[in-house]
C-alpha atoms as a PDB file:
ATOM      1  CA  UNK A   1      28.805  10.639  20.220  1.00  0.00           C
ATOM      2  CA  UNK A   2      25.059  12.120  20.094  1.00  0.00           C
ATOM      3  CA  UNK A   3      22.925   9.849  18.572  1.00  0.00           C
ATOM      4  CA  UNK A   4      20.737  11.348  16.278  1.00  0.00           C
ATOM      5  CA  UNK A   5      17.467  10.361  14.081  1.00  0.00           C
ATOM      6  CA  UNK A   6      17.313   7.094  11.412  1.00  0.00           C
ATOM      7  CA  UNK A   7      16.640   8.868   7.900  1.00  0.00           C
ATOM      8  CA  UNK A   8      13.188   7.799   6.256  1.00  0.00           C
ATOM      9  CA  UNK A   9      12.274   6.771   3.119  1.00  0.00           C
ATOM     10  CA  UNK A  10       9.765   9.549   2.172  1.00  0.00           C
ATOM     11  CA  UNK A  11       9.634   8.459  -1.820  1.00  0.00           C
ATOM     12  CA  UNK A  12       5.779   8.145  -2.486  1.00  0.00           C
ATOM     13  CA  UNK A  13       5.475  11.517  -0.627  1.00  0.00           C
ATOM     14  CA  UNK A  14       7.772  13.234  -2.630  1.00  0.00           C
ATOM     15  CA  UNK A  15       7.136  12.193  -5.534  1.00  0.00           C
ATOM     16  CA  UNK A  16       3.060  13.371  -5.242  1.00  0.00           C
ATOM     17  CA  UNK A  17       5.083  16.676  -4.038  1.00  0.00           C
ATOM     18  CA  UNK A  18       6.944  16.896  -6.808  1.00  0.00           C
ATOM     19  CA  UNK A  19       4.059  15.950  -8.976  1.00  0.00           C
ATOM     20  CA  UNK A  20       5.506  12.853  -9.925  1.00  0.00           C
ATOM     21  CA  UNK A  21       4.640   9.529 -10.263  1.00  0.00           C
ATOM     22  CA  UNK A  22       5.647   6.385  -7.555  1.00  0.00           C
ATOM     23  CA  UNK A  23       6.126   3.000  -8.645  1.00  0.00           C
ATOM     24  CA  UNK A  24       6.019  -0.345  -6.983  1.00  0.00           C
ATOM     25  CA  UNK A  25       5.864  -4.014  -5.961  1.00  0.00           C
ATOM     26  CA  UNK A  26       3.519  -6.019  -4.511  1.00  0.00           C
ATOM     27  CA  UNK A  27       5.475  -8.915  -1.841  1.00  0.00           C
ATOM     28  CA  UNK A  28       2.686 -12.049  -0.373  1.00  0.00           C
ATOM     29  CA  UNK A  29       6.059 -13.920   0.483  1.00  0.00           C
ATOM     30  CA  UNK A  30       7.396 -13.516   3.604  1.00  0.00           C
ATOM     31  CA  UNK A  31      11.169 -12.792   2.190  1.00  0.00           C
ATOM     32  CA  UNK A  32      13.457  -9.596   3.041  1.00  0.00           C
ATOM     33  CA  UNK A  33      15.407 -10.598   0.127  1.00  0.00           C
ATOM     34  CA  UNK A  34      12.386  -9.996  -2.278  1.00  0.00           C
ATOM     35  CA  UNK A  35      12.425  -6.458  -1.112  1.00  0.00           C
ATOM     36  CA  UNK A  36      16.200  -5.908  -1.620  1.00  0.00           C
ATOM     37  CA  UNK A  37      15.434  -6.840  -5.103  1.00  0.00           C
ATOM     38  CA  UNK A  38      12.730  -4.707  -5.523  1.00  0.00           C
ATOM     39  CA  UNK A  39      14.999  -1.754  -4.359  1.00  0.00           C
ATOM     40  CA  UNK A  40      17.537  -3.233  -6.635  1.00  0.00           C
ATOM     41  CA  UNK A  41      15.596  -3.072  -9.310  1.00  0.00           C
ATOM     42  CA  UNK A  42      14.710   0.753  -9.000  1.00  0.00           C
ATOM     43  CA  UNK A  43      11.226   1.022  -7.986  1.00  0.00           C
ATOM     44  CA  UNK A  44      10.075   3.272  -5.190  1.00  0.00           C
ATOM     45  CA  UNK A  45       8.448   1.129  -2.865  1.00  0.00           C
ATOM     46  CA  UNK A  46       7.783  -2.192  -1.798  1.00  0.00           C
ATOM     47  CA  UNK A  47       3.794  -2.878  -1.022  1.00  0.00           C
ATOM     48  CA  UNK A  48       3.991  -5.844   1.467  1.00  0.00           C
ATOM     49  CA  UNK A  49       0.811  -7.537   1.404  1.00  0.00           C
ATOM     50  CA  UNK A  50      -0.096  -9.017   5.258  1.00  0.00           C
ATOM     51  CA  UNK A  51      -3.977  -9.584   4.288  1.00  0.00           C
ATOM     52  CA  UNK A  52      -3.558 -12.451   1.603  1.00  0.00           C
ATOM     53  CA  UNK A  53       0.301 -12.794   1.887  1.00  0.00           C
ATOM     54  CA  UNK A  54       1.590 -15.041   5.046  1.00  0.00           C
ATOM     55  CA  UNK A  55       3.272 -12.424   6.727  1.00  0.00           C
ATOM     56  CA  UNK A  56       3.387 -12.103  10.690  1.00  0.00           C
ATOM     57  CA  UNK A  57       5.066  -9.074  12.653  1.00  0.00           C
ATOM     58  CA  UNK A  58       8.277 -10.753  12.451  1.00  0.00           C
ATOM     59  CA  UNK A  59       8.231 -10.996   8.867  1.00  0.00           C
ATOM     60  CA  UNK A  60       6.573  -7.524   8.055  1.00  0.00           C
ATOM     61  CA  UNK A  61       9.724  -5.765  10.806  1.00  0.00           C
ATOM     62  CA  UNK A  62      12.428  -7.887   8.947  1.00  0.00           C
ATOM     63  CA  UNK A  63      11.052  -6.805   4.983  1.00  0.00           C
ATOM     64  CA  UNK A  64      10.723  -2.859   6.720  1.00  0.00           C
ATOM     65  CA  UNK A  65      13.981  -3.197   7.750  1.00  0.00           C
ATOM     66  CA  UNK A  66      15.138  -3.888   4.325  1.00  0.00           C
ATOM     67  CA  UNK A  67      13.460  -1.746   2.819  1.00  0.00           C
ATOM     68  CA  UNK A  68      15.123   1.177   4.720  1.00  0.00           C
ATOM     69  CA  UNK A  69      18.344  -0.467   4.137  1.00  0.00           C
ATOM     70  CA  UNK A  70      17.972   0.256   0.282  1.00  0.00           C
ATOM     71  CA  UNK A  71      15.712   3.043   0.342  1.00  0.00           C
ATOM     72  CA  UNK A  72      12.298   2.733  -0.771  1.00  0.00           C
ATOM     73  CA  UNK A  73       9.024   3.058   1.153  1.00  0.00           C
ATOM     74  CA  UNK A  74       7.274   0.491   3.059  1.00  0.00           C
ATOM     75  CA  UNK A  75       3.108   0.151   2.708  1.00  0.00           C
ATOM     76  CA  UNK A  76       1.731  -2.705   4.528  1.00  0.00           C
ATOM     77  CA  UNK A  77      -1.563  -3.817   3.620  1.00  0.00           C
ATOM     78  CA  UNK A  78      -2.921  -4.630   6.453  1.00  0.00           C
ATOM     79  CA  UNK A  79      -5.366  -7.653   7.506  1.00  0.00           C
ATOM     80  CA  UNK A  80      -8.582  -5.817   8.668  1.00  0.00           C
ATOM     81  CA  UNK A  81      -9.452  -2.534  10.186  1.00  0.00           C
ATOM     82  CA  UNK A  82      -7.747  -3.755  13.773  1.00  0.00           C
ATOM     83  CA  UNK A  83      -5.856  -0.541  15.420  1.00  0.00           C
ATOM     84  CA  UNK A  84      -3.627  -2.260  17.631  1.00  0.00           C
ATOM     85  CA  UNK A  85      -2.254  -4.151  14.531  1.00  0.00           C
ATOM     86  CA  UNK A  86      -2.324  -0.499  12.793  1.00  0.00           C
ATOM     87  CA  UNK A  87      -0.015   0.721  15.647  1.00  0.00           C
ATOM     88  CA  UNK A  88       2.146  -2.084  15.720  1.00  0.00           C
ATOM     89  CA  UNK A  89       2.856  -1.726  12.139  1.00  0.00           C
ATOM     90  CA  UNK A  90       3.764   1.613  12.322  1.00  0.00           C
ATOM     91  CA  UNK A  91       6.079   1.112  15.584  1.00  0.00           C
ATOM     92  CA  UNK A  92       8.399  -1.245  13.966  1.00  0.00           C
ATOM     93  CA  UNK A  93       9.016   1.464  10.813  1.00  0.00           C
ATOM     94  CA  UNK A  94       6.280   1.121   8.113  1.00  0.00           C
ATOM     95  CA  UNK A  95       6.079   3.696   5.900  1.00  0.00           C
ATOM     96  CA  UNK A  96       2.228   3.847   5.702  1.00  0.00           C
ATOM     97  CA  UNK A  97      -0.553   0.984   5.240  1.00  0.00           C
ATOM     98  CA  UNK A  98      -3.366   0.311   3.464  1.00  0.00           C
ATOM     99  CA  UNK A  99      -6.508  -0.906   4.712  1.00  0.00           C
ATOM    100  CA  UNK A 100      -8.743  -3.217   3.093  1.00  0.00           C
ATOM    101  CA  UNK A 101     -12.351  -3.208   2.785  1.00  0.00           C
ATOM    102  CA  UNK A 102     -13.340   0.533   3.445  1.00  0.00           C
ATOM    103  CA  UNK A 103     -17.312   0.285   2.998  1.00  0.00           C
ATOM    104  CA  UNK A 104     -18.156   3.903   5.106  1.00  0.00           C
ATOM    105  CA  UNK A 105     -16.873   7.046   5.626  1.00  0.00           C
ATOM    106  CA  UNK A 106     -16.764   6.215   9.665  1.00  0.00           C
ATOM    107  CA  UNK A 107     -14.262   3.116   8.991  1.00  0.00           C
ATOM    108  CA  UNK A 108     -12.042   5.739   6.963  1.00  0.00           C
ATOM    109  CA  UNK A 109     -12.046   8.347   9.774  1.00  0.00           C
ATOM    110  CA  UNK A 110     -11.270   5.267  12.421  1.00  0.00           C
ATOM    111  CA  UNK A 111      -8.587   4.565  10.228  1.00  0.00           C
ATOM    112  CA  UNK A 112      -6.873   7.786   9.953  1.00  0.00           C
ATOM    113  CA  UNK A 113      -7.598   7.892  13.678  1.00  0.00           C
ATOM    114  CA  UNK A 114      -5.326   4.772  14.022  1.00  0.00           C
ATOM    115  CA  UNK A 115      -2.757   5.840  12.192  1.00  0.00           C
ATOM    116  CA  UNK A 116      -1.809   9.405  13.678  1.00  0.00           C
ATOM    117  CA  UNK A 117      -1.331  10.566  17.392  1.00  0.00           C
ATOM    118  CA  UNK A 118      -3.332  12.480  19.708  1.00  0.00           C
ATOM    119  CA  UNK A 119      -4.969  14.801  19.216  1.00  0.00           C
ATOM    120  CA  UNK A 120      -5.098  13.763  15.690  1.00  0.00           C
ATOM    121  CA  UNK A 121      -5.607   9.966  16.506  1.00  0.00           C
ATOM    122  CA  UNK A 122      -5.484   7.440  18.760  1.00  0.00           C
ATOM    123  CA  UNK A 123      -2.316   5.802  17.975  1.00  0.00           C
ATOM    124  CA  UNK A 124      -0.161   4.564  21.689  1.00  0.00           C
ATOM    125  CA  UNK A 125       3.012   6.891  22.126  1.00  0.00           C
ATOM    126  CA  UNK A 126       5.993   5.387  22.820  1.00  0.00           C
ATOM    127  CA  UNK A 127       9.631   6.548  22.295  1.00  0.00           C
ATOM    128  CA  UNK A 128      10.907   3.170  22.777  1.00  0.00           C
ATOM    129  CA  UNK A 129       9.852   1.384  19.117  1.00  0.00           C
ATOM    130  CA  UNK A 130      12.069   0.581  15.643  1.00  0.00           C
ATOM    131  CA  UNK A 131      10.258   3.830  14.409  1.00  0.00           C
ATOM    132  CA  UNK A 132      11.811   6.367  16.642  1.00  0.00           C
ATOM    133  CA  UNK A 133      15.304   4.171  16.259  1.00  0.00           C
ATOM    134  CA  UNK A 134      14.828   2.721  19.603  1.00  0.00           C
ATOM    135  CA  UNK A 135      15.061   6.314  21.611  1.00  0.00           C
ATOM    136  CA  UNK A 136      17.557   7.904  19.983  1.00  0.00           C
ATOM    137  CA  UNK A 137      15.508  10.159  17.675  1.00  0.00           C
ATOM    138  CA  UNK A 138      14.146  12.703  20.001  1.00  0.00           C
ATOM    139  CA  UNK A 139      10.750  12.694  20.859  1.00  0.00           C
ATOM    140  CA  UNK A 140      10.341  16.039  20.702  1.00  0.00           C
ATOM    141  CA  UNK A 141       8.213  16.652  17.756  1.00  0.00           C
ATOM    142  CA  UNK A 142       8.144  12.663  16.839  1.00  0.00           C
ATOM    143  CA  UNK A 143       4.642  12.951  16.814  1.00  0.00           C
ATOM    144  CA  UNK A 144       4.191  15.779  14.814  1.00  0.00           C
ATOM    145  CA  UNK A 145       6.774  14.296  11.960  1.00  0.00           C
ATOM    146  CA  UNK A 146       4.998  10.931  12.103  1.00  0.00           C
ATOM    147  CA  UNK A 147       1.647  12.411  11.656  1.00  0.00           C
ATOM    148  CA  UNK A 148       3.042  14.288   8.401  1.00  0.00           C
ATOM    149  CA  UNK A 149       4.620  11.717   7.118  1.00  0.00           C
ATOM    150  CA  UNK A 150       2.532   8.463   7.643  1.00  0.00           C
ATOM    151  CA  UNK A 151       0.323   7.425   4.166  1.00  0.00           C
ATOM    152  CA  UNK A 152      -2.842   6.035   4.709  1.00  0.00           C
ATOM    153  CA  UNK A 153      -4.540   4.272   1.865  1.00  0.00           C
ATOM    154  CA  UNK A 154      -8.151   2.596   1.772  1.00  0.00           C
ATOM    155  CA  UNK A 155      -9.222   0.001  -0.663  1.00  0.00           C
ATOM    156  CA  UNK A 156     -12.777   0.037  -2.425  1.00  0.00           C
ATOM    157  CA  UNK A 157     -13.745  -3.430  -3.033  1.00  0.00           C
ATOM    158  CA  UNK A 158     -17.017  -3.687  -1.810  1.00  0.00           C
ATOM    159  CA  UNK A 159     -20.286  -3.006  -3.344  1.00  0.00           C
ATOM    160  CA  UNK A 160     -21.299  -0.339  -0.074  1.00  0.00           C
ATOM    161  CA  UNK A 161     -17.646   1.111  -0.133  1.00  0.00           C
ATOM    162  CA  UNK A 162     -17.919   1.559  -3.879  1.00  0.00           C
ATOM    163  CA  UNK A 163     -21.439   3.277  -3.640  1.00  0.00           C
ATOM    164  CA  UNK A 164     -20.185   5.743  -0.747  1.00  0.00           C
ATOM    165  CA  UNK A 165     -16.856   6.349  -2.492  1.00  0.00           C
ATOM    166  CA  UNK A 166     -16.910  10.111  -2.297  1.00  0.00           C
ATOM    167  CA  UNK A 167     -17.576  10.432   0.896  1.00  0.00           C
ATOM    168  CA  UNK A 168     -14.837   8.346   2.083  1.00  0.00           C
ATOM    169  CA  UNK A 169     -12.406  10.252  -0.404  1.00  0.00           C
ATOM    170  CA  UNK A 170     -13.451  13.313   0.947  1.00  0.00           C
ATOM    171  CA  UNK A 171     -11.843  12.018   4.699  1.00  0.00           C
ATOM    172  CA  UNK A 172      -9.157  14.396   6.198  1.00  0.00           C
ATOM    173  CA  UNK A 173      -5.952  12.649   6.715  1.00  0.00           C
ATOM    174  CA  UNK A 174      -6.842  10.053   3.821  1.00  0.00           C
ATOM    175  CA  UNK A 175      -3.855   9.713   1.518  1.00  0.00           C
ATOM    176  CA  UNK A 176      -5.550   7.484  -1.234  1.00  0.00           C
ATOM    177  CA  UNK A 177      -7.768   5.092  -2.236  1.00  0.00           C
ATOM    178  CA  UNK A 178      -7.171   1.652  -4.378  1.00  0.00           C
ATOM    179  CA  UNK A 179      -9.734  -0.052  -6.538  1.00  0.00           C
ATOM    180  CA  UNK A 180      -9.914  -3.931  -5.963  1.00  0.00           C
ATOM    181  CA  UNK A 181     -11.245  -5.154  -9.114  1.00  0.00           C
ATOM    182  CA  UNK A 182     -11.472  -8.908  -7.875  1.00  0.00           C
ATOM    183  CA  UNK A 183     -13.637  -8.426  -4.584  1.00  0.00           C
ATOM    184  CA  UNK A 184     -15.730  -6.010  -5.820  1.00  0.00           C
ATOM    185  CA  UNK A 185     -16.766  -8.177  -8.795  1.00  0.00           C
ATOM    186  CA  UNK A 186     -16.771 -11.189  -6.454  1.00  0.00           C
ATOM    187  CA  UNK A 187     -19.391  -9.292  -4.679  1.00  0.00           C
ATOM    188  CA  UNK A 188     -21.464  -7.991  -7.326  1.00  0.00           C
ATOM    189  CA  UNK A 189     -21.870 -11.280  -9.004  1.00  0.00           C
ATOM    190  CA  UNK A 190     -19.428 -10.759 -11.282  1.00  0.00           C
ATOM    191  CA  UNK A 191     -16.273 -13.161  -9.841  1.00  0.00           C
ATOM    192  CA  UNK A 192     -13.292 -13.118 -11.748  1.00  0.00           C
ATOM    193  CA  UNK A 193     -14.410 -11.049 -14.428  1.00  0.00           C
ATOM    194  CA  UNK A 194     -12.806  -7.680 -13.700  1.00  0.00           C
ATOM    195  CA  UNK A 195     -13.015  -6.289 -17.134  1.00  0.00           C
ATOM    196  CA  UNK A 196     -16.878  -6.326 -16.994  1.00  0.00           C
ATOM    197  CA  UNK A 197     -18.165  -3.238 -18.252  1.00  0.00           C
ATOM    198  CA  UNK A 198     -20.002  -2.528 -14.806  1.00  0.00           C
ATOM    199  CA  UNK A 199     -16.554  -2.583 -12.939  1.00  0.00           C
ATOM    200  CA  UNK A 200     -14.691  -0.867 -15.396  1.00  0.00           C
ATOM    201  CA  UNK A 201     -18.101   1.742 -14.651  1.00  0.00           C
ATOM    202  CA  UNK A 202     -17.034   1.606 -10.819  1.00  0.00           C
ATOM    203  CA  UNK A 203     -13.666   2.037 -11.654  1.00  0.00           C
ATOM    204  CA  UNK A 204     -14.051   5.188 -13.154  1.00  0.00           C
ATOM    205  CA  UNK A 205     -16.162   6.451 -10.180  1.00  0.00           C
ATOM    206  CA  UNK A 206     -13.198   5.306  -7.745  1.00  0.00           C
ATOM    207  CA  UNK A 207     -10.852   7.585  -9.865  1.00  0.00           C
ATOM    208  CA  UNK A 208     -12.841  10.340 -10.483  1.00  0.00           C
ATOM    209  CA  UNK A 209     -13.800  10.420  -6.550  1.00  0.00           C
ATOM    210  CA  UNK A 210      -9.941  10.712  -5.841  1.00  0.00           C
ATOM    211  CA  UNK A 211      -9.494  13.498  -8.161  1.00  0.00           C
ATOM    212  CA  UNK A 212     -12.862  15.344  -6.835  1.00  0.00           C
ATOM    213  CA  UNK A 213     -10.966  14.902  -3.118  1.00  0.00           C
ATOM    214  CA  UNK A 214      -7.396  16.179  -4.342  1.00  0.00           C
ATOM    215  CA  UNK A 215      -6.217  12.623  -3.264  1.00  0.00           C
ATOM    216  CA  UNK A 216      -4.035  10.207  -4.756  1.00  0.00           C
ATOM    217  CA  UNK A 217      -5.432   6.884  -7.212  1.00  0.00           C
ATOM    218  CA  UNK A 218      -3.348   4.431  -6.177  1.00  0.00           C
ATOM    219  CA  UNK A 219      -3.254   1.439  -8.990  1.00  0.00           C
ATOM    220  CA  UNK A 220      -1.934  -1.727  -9.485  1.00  0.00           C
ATOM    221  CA  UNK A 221      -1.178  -1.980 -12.806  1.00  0.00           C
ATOM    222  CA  UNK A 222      -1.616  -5.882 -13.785  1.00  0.00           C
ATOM    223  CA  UNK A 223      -3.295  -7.635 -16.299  1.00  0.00           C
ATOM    224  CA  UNK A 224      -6.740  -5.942 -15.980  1.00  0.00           C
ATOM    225  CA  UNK A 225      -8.523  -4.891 -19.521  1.00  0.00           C
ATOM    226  CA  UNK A 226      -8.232  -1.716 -17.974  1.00  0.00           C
ATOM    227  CA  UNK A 227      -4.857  -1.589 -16.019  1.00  0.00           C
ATOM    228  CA  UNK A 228      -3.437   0.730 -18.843  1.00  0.00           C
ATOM    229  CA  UNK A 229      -6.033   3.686 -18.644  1.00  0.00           C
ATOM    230  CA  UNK A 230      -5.546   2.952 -15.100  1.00  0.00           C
ATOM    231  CA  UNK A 231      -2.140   3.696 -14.418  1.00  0.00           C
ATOM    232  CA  UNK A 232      -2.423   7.093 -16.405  1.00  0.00           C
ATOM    233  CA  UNK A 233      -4.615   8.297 -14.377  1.00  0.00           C
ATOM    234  CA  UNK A 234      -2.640   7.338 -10.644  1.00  0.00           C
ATOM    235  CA  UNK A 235       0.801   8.579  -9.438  1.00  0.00           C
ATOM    236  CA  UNK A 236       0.911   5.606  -7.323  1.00  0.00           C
ATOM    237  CA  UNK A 237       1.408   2.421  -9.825  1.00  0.00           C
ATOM    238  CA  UNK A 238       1.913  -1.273  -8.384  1.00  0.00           C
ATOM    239  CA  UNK A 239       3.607  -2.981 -11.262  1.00  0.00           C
ATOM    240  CA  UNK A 240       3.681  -6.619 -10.360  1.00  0.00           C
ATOM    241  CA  UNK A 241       3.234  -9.065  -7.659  1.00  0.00           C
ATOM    242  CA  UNK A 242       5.985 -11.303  -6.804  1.00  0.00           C
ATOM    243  CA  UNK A 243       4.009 -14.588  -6.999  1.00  0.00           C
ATOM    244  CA  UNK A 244       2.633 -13.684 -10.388  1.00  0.00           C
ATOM    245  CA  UNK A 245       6.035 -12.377 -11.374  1.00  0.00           C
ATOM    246  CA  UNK A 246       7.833 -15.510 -10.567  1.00  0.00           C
ATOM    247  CA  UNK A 247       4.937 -18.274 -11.846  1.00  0.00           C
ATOM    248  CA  UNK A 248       4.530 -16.486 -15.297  1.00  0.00           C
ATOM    249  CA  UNK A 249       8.503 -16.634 -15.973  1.00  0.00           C
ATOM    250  CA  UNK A 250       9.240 -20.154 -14.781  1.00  0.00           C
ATOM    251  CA  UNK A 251       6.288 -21.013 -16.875  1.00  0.00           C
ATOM    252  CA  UNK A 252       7.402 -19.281 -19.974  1.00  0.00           C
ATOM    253  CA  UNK A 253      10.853 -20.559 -19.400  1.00  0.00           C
ATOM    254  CA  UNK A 254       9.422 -23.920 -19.004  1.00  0.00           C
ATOM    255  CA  UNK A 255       7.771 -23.830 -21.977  1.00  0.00           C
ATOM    256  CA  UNK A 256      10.803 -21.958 -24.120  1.00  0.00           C
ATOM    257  CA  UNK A 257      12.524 -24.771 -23.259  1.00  0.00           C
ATOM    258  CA  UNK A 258      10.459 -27.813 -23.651  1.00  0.00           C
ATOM    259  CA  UNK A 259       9.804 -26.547 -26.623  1.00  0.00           C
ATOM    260  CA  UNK A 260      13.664 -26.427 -27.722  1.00  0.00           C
ATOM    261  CA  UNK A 261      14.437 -29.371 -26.773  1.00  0.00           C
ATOM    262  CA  UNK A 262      11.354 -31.570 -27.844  1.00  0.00           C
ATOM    263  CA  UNK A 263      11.723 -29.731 -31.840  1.00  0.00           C
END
């Protein structure tokens, strides 16, 4: 029997290929289950959140590993800019990650850096990791299919990230950028308030920055004033997150039923 290499999800790729459009689900809980259901459920990819959601290593390889199992990609937002995390991501299957906080071109191109192999990068080689299926897919070439494959995404959410947004979009090996609304007014004085005319204004910079670069918007599309303009504009759309999904219909179940019962 020849052992031979694990097949990839490859779904946000090919669907910017294809000139398509990606959609997804944002998981903070640390629950393998949560991504099941979010292949279940038909989306493309399952956005698992390790810089506000409690997820360790053990967590993010066990949530990976399901979402191979049904198919869909893997992005791991990531807690900070650390490489060694980066790697470690990537070794135990992630599809891609996204880094918070990208304030300078520099931190973009020491992203990319982390996130590819030499000479590309600086990402550590080794055959024996979940991503290469534990040795069996031949390392020959490995590195060059990783580097093709691997998304890297940057989030603006910063007041010096958003005013040096096109030279950060304009990074080789940068996939896409995402717009944080919530930091970026926390830092401009505006906190909370993300349909303030001056972030919508930033907003529009962030998009038309990606489109300048020929990279991809990347947006979640929530409750934001603007999350509907938004979403037309990116073929990567975040739908939901799974602790906004869940409190919103317990409480409207709560209330559809207290209200039944108490008429």
């Amino acid at each position: 029997m020849t052992a031979g290499p694990r097949p990839r999800p490859r779904n946000i790729r090919d669907r910017i290929e294809s000139g398509g459009t990606a959609y997804g689900v944002t998981v903070q809980l640390p629950s393998p289950d949560l991504v099941e259901i979010v292949g279940a459920t038909g989306y493309d990819y399952a956005w698992l959140d390790a810089e506000h959601g409690a997820l360790g290593l053990t967590d993010l390889r066990e949530m990976i590993r399901a979402a191979d199992a049904c198919g869909i990609d893997s992005i791991v937002r990531v807690p900070d800019h650390d490489a060694s995390f980066i790697q470690r991501v990537l070794d135990i299957g992630a599809t891609g990650i996204m880094v918070p906080h990208l304030r300078t071109r520099e931190e973009a191109e020491s992203i990319v850096a982390a996130g590819h192999y030499s000479p590309a990068g600086i990402r550590g080689a080794c055959p024996y990791v979940r991503a290469t299926n534990h040795r069996a897919t031949d390392w020959s070439g490995q590195s060059e299919r990783a580097d093709r494959d691997v998304l890297i995404f940057g989030l603006i959410e910063d007041r010096e990230g958003a005013e040096n947004v096109a030279e950060i979009a304009a990074t080789p090996g940068l996939d896409g950028l995402v717009f944080g609304p919530f930091d970026l007014g926390q830092s401009l004085g505006h906190p909370g308030d993300v349909g303030n005319p001056v972030i919508r204004d930033w907003h529009d910079r962030v998009v038309d920055a990606c489109e300048d670069a020929g990279i991809v918007y990347v947006t979640a599309a929530l409750d934001w004033e603007f999350g509907a303009d938004a979403s037309n504009r990116s073929r990567v759309v975040t739908v939901a997150i799974d602790r906004a999904s869940i409190f919103d219909t317990w409480r409207e179940a709560l209330v559809r039923v207290a209200e039944r019962n108490e008429s």
